[in-house]
Protein backbone atom coordinates (compact mmCIF):
# COMPACT_ATOMS: atom_id res chain seq x y z
CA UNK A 1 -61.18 -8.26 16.28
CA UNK A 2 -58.02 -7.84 14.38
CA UNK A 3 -55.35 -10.64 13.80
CA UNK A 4 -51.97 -10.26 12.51
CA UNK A 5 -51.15 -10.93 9.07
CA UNK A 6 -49.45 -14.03 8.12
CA UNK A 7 -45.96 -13.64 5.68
CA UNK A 8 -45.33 -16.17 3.09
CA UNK A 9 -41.91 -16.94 3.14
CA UNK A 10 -40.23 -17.39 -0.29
CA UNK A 11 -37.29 -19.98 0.75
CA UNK A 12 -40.08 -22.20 1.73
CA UNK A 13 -41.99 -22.28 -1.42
CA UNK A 14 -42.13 -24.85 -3.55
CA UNK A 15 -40.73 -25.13 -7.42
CA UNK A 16 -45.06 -25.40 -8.83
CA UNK A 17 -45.16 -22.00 -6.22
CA UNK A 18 -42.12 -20.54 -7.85
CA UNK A 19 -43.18 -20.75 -11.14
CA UNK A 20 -46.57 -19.13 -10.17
CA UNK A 21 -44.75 -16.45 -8.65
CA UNK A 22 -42.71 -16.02 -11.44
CA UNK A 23 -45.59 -15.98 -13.73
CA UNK A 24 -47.73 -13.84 -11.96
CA UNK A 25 -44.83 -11.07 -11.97
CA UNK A 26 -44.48 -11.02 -15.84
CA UNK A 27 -47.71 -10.77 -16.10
CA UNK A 28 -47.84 -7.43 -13.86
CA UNK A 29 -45.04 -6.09 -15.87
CA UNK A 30 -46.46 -6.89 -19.26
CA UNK A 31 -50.14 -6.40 -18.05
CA UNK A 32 -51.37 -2.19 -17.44
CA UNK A 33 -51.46 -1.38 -13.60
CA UNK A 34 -54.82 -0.66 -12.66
CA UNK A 35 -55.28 2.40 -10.06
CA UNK A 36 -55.58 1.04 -6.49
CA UNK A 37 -57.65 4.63 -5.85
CA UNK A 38 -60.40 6.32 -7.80
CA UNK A 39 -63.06 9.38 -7.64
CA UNK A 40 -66.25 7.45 -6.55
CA UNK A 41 -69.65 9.71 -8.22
CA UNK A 42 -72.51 10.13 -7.28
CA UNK A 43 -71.64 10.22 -3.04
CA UNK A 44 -74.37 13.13 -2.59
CA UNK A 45 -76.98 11.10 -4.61
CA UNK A 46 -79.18 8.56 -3.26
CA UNK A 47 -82.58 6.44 -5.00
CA UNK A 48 -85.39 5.13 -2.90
CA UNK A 49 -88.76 3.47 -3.62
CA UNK A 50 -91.47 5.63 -2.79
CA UNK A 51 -95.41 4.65 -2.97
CA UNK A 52 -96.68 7.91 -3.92
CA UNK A 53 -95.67 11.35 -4.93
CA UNK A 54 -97.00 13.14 -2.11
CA UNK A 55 -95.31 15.47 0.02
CA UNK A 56 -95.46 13.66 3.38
CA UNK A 57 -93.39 10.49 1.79
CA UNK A 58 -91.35 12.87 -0.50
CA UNK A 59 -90.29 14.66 2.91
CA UNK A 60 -89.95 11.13 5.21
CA UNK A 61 -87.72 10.24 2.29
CA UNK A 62 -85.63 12.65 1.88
CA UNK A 63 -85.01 12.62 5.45
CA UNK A 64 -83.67 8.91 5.26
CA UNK A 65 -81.88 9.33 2.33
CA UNK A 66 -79.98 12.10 4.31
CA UNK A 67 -78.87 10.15 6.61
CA UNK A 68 -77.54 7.91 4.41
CA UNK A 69 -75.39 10.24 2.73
CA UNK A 70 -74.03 11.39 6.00
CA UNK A 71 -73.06 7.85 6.64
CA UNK A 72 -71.25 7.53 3.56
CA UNK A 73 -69.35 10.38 3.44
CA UNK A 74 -68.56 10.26 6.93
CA UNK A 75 -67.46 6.69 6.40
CA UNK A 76 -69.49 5.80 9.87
CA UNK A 77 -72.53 3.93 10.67
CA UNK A 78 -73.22 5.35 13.69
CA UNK A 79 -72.89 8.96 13.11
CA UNK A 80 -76.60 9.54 14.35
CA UNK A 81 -75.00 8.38 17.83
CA UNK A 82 -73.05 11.43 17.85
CA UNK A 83 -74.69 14.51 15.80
CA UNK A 84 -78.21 15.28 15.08
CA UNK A 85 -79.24 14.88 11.59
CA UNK A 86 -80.15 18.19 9.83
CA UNK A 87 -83.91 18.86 8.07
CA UNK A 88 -83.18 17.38 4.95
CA UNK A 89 -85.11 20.17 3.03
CA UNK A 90 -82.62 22.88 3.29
CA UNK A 91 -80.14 20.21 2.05
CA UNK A 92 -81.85 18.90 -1.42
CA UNK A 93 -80.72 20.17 -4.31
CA UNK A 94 -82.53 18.16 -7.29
CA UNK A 95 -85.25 15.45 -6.90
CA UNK A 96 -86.76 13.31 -9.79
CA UNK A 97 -89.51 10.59 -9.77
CA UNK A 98 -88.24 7.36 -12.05
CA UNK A 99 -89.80 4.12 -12.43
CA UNK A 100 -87.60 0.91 -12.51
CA UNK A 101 -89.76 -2.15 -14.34
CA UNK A 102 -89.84 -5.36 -12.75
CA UNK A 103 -87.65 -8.30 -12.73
CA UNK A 104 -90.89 -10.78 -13.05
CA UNK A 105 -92.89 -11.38 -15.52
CA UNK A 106 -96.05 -9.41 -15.36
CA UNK A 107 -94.65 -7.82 -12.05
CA UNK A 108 -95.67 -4.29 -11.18
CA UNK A 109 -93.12 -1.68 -11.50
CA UNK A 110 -91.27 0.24 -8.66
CA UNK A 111 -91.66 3.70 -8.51
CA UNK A 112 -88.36 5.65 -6.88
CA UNK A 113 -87.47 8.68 -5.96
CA UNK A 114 -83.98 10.51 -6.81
CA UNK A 115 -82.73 12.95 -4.87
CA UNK A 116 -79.13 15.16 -4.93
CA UNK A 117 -78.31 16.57 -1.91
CA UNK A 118 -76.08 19.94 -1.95
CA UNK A 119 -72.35 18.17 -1.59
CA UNK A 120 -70.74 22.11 -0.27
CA UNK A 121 -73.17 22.53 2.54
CA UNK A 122 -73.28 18.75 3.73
CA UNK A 123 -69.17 18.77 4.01
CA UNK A 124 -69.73 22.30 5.77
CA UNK A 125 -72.53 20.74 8.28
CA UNK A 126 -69.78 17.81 8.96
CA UNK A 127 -66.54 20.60 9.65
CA UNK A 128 -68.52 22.22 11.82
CA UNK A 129 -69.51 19.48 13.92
CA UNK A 130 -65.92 18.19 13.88
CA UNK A 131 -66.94 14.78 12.03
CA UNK A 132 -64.22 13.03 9.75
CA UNK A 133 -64.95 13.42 6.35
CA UNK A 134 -64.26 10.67 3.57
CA UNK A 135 -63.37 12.07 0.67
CA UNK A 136 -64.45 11.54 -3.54
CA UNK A 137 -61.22 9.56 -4.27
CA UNK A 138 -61.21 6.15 -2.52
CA UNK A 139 -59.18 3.11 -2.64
CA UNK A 140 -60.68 0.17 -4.71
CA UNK A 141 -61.19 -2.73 -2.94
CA UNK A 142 -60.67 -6.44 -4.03
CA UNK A 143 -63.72 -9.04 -3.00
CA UNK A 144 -63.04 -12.89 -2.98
CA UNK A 145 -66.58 -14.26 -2.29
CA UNK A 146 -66.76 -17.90 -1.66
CA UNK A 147 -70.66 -19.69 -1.51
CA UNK A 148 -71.78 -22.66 -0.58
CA UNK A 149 -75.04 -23.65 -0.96
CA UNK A 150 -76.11 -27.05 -1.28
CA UNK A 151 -73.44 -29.23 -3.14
CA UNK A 152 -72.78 -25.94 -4.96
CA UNK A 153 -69.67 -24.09 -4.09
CA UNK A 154 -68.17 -21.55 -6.28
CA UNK A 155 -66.14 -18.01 -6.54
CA UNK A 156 -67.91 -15.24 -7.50
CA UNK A 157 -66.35 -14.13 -10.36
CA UNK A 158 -66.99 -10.76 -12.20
CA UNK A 159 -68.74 -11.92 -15.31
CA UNK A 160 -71.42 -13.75 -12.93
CA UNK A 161 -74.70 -12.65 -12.49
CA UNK A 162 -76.16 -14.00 -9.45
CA UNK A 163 -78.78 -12.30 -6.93
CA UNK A 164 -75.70 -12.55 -4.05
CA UNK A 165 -73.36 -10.18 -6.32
CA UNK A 166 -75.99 -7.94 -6.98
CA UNK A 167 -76.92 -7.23 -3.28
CA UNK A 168 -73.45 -7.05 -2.57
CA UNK A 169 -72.70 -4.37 -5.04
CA UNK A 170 -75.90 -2.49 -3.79
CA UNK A 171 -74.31 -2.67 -0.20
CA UNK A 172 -71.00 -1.56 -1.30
CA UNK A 173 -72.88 1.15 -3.24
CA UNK A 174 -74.63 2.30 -0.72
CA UNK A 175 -71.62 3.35 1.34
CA UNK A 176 -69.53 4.14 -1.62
CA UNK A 177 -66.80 1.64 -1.94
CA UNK A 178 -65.58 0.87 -5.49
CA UNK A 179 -65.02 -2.83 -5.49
CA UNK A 180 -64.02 -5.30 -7.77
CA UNK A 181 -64.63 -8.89 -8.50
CA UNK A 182 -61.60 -10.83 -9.77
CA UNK A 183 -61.75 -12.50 -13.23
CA UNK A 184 -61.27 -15.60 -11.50
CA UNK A 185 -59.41 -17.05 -14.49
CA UNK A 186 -56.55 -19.51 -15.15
CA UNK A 187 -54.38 -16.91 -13.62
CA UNK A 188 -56.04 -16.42 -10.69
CA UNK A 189 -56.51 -20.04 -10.18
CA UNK A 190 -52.96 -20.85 -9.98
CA UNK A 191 -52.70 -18.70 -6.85
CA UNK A 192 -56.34 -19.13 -5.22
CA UNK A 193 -58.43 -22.08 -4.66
CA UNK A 194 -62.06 -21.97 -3.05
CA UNK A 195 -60.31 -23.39 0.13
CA UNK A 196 -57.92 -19.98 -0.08
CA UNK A 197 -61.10 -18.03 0.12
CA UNK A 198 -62.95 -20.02 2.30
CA UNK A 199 -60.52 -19.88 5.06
CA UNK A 200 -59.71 -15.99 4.30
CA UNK A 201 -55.95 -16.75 3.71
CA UNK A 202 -54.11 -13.23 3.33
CA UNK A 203 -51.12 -14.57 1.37
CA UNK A 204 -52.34 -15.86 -1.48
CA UNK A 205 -55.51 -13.57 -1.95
CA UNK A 206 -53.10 -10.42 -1.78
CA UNK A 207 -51.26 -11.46 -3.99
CA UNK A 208 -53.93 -13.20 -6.10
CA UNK A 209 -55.36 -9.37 -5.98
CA UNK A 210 -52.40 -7.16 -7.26
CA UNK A 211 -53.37 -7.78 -10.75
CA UNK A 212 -56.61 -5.77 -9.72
CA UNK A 213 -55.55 -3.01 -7.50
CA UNK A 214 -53.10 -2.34 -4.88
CA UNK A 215 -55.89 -1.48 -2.45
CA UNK A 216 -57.84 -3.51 0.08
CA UNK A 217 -58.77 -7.05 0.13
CA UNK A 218 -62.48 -8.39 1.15
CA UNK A 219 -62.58 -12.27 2.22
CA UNK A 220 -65.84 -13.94 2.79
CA UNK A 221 -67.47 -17.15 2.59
CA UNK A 222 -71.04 -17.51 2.87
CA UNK A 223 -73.22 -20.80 2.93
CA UNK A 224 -76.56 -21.94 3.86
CA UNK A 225 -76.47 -24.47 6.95
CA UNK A 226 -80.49 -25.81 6.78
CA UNK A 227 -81.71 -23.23 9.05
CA UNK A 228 -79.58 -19.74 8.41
CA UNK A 229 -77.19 -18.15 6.62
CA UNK A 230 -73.68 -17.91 7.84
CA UNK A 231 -69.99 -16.84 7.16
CA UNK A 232 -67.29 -14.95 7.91
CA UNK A 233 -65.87 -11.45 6.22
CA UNK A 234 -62.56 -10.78 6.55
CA UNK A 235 -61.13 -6.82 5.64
CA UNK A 236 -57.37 -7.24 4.89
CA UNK A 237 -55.82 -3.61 4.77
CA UNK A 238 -52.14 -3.19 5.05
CA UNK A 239 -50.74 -5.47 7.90
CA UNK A 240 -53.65 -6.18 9.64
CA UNK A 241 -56.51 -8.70 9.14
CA UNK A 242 -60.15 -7.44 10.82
CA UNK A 243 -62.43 -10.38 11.01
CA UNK A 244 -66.41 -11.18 11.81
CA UNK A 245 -68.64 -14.13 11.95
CA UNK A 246 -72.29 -13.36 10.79
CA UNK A 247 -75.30 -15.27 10.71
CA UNK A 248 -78.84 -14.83 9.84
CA UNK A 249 -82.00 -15.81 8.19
CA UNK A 250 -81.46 -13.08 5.34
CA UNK A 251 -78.56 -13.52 3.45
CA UNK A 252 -79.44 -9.57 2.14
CA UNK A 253 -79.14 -8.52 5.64
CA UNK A 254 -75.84 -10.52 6.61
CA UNK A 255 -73.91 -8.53 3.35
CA UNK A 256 -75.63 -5.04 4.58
CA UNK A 257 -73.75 -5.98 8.02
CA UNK A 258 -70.34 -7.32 6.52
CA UNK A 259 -70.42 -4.07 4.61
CA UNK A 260 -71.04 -1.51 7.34
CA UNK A 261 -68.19 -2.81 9.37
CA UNK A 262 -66.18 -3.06 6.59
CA UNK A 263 -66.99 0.28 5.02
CA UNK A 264 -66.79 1.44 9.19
CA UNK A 265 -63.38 0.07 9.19
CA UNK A 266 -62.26 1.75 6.02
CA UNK A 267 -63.85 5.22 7.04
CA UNK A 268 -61.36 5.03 10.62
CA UNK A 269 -58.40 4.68 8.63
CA UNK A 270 -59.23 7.30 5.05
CA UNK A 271 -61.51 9.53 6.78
CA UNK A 272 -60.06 13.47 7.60
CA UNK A 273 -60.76 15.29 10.47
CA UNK A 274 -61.30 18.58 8.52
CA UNK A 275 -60.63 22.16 10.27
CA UNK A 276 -63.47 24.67 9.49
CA UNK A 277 -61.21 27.49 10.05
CA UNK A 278 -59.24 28.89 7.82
CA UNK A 279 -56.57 30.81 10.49
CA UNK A 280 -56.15 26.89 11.87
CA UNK A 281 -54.53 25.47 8.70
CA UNK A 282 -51.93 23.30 8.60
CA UNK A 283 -49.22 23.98 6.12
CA UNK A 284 -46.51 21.73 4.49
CA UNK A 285 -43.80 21.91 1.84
CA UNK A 286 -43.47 19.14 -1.09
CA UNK A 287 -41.67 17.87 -4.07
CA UNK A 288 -42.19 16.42 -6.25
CA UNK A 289 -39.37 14.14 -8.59
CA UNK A 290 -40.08 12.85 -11.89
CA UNK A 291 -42.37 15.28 -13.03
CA UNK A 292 -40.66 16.05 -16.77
CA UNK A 293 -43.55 18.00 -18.84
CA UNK A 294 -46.33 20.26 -18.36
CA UNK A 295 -48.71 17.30 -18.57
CA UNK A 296 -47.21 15.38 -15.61
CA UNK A 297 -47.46 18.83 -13.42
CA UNK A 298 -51.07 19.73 -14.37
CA UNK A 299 -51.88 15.65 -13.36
CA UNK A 300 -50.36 16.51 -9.85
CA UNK A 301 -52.12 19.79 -9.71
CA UNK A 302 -55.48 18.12 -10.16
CA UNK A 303 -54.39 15.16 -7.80
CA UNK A 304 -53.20 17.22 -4.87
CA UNK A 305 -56.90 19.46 -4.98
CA UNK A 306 -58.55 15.70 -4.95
CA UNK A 307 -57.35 14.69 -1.53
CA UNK A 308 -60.08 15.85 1.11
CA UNK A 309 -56.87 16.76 2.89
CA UNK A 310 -56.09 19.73 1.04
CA UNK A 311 -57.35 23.09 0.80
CA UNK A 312 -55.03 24.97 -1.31
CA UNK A 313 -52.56 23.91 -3.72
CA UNK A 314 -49.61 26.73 -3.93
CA UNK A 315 -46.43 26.64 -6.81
CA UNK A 316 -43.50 27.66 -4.72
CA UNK A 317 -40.46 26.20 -6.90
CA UNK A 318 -39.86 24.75 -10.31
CA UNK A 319 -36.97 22.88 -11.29
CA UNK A 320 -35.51 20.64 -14.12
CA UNK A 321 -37.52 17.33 -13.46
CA UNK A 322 -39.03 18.36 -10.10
CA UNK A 323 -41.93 20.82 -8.76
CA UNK A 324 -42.24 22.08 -4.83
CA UNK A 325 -45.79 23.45 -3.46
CA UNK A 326 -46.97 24.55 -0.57
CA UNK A 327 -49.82 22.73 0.54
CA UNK A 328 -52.50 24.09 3.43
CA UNK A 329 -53.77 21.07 5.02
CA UNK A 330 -57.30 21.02 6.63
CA UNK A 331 -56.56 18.20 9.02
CA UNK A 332 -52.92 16.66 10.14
CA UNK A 333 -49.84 15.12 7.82
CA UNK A 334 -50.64 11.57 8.48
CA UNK A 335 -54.09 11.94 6.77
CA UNK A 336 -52.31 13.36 3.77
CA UNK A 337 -50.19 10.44 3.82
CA UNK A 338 -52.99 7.53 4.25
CA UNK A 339 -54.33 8.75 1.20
CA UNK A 340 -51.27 9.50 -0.71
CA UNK A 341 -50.77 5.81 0.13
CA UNK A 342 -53.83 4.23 -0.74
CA UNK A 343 -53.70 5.97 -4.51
CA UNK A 344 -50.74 4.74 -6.85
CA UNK A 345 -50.02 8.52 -8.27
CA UNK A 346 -47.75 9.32 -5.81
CA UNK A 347 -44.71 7.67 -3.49
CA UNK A 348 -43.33 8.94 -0.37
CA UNK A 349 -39.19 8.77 -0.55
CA UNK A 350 -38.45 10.90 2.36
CA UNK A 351 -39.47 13.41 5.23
CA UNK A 352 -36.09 15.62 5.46
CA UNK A 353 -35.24 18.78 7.55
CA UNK A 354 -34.26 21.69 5.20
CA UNK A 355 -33.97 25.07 5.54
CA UNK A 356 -35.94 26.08 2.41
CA UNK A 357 -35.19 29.71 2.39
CA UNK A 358 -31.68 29.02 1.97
CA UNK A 359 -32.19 26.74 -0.52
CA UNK A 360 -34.46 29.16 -2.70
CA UNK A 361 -31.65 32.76 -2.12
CA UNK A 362 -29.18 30.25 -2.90
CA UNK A 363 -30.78 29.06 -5.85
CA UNK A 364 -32.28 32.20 -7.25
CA UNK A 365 -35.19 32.80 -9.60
CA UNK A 366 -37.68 29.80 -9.78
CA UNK A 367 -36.65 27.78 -12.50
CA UNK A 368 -38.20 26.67 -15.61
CA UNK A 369 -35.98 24.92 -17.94
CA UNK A 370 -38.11 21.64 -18.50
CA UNK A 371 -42.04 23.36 -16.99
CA UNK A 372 -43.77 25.92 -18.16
CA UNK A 373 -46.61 26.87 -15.72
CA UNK A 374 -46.86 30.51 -16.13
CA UNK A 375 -50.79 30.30 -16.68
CA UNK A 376 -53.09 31.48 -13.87
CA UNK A 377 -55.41 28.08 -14.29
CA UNK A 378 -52.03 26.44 -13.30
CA UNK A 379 -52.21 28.10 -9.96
CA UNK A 380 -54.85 25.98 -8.28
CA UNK A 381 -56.76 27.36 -4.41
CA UNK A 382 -59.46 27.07 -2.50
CA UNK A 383 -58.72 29.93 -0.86
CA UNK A 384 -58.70 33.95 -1.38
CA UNK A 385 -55.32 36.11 -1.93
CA UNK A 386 -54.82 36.90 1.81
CA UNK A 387 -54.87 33.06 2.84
CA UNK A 388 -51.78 32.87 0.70
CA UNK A 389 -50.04 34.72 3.55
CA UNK A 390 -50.68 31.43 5.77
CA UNK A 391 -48.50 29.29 3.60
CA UNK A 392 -45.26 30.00 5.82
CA UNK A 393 -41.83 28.58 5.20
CA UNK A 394 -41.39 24.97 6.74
CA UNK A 395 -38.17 23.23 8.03
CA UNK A 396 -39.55 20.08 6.80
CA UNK A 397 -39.81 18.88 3.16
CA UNK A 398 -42.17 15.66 2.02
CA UNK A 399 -40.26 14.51 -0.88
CA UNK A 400 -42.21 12.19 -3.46
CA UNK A 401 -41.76 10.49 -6.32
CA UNK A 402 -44.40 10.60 -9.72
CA UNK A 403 -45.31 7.02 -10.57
């Protein structure tokens, strides 16, 4: 279900709010801006507890831990209801046995198995059964936990340690979403109370959360009625609000389920329909403003071949302050531009209609009064010399800014 978010309106606020406000924006200007996306590891990797070392469970558990690697890169539960899983044999590419000790005293220790799975030919298996992929770099996500449990109620806070927070960051690990827990400090206390949480209010939890990441916002409360577990998980990502009520005996299972359709709703929007043909490419022109040394280029370089949405990366213009590429796209624009959006490296100023081989007779030679990216490793592609040729001129130019 998805409701509508709420907007605070300023003129209403009053003078305690306004000096909140006020504080909380000199803080982000004197504070450092943390990045609202980052390149999640380990996504092909998965660790499972095993009772033996024989063959027979080695095998059954591979096989489950392949699935859940399609699930997470996928960014959907359910894939099984649509493709057939693969023998996971043909797709392991390291295994280890570890042993993790035990929490109790005198407990017996857990023996797991760890297993890498081969990231090329999983992402290949996925194009060619025409299943969105979820790329490396993902958007960090915010989580405002309320509990109540007893006459306890409290925040979950990111110095805690609590059995809750851990099995929440195992479920948000299992479907690889980077999340973080806020400080929960005087700061954040002047915009959030446990009430704020409790009732999932958007207003003040987004902005309670911009100190943290310009990313997603979880809300949930959780609490223990006498009988069960219950509470409600709210996703808030851009202007919408998606919203559940769970209950259950297990308060492990009842954050596995908040974080599948969370991490469900996530993979909808970030997830990229990748081509697995080459000839089908889509290609777009760029540029780039602000980019003023050799540094700043190489940083867009090696952002640009991040996105899942890319294939190739191609140098088509340099000028004073401002690069232009060709980019081949394996799935459309607007998946380019969700993730461009979600990260904080790059901001959209404009979609125009130019006539770009004008522009370059007109202009000459490339330029290269402020760049310098005459070495091949500058020249970034997934793709051989002939694919170059697919890289047409466009009549429409993505303009962006470097942040």
């Amino acid at each position: 279900m998805v409701y509508q978010k709420t907007k605070f309106h300023l003129g209403f606020a009053s003078n305690t709010r306004l000096k909140t406000l006020l504080l909380v924006f000199w803080l982000s200007i004197l504070a450092p801006l943390t990045a609202s996306a980052v390149v999640v590891e380990g996504l092909f990797e998965v660790e499972m507890p095993v009772l033996d070392e024989s063959k027979e469970i080695r095998r059954a558990a591979q096989d489950d831990g392949l699935v859940e690697v399609l699930v997470r890169v996928s960014g959907d539960s359910h894939i099984l209801e649509k493709i057939e899983a693969p023998a996971a044999n043909s797709y392991v590419q390291q295994f280890e046995y570890l042993v993790q000790p035990s929490i109790e005293i005198g407990g017996a220790p857990t023996q797991l198995l760890w297993v890498r799975y081969n990231a090329t030919r999983i992402l290949d298996f996925l194009r060619k059964q025409a299943i969105p992929i979820w790329g490396e770099r993902r958007s960090q996500v915010v989580i405002w936990l309320a509990v109540r449990d007893g006459n306890q109620r409290y925040i979950l806070k990111n110095g805690d340690t609590s059995l809750i927070k851990s099995k929440a960051d195992a479920a948000f690990s299992r479907r690889g979403m980077p999340v973080i827990w806020p400080q929960n400090d005087a700061i954040d206390q002047q915009l959030v109370r446990f009430a704020d949480v409790w009732a999932g209010f958007a207003d003040p939890l987004n902005q309670a959360s911009k100190r943290y990441s310009s990313g997603p916002v979880i809300a949930a409360n959780m609490g223990w009625n006498g009988s069960e577990w219950e509470g409600e998980w709210s996703l808030l990502l851009d202007d919408e609000v998606h919203k559940w009520s769970l209950h259950g005996l297990d308060y492990v299972g009842l954050i596995s389920t908040a974080t599948d359709l969370i991490a469900d709703i996530m993979g909808q929007k970030y997830a990229v329909l990748e081509t697995f043909d080459v000839t089908q490419l889509t290609t777009i022109s760029v540029e780039i403003d602000q980019v003023k040394n050799v540094e700043n280029y190489r940083r867009i370089n090696k952002y640009l071949m991040s996105l899942s949405a890319v294939q190739s990366v191609r140098l088509s213009q340099v000028e004073p302050n401002r690069v232009f590429f060709d980019l081949a796209l394996r799935s459309k624009v607007d998946d380019l531009l969700n993730q461009i959006k979600s990260g904080s490296i790059l901001a959209l100023l404009a979609a125009d209609n130019v006539d770009r081989e004008s522009e370059q007779k007109s202009q000459g030679e490339l330029k290269d009064e402020q760049i310098i990216t005459d070495t091949p490793e500058n020249i970034t592609t997934n793709t051989t010399a002939s694919d170059v040729a697919l890289l047409p001129v466009k009549t429409v130019i993505y303009r962006f800014a470097l942040q």
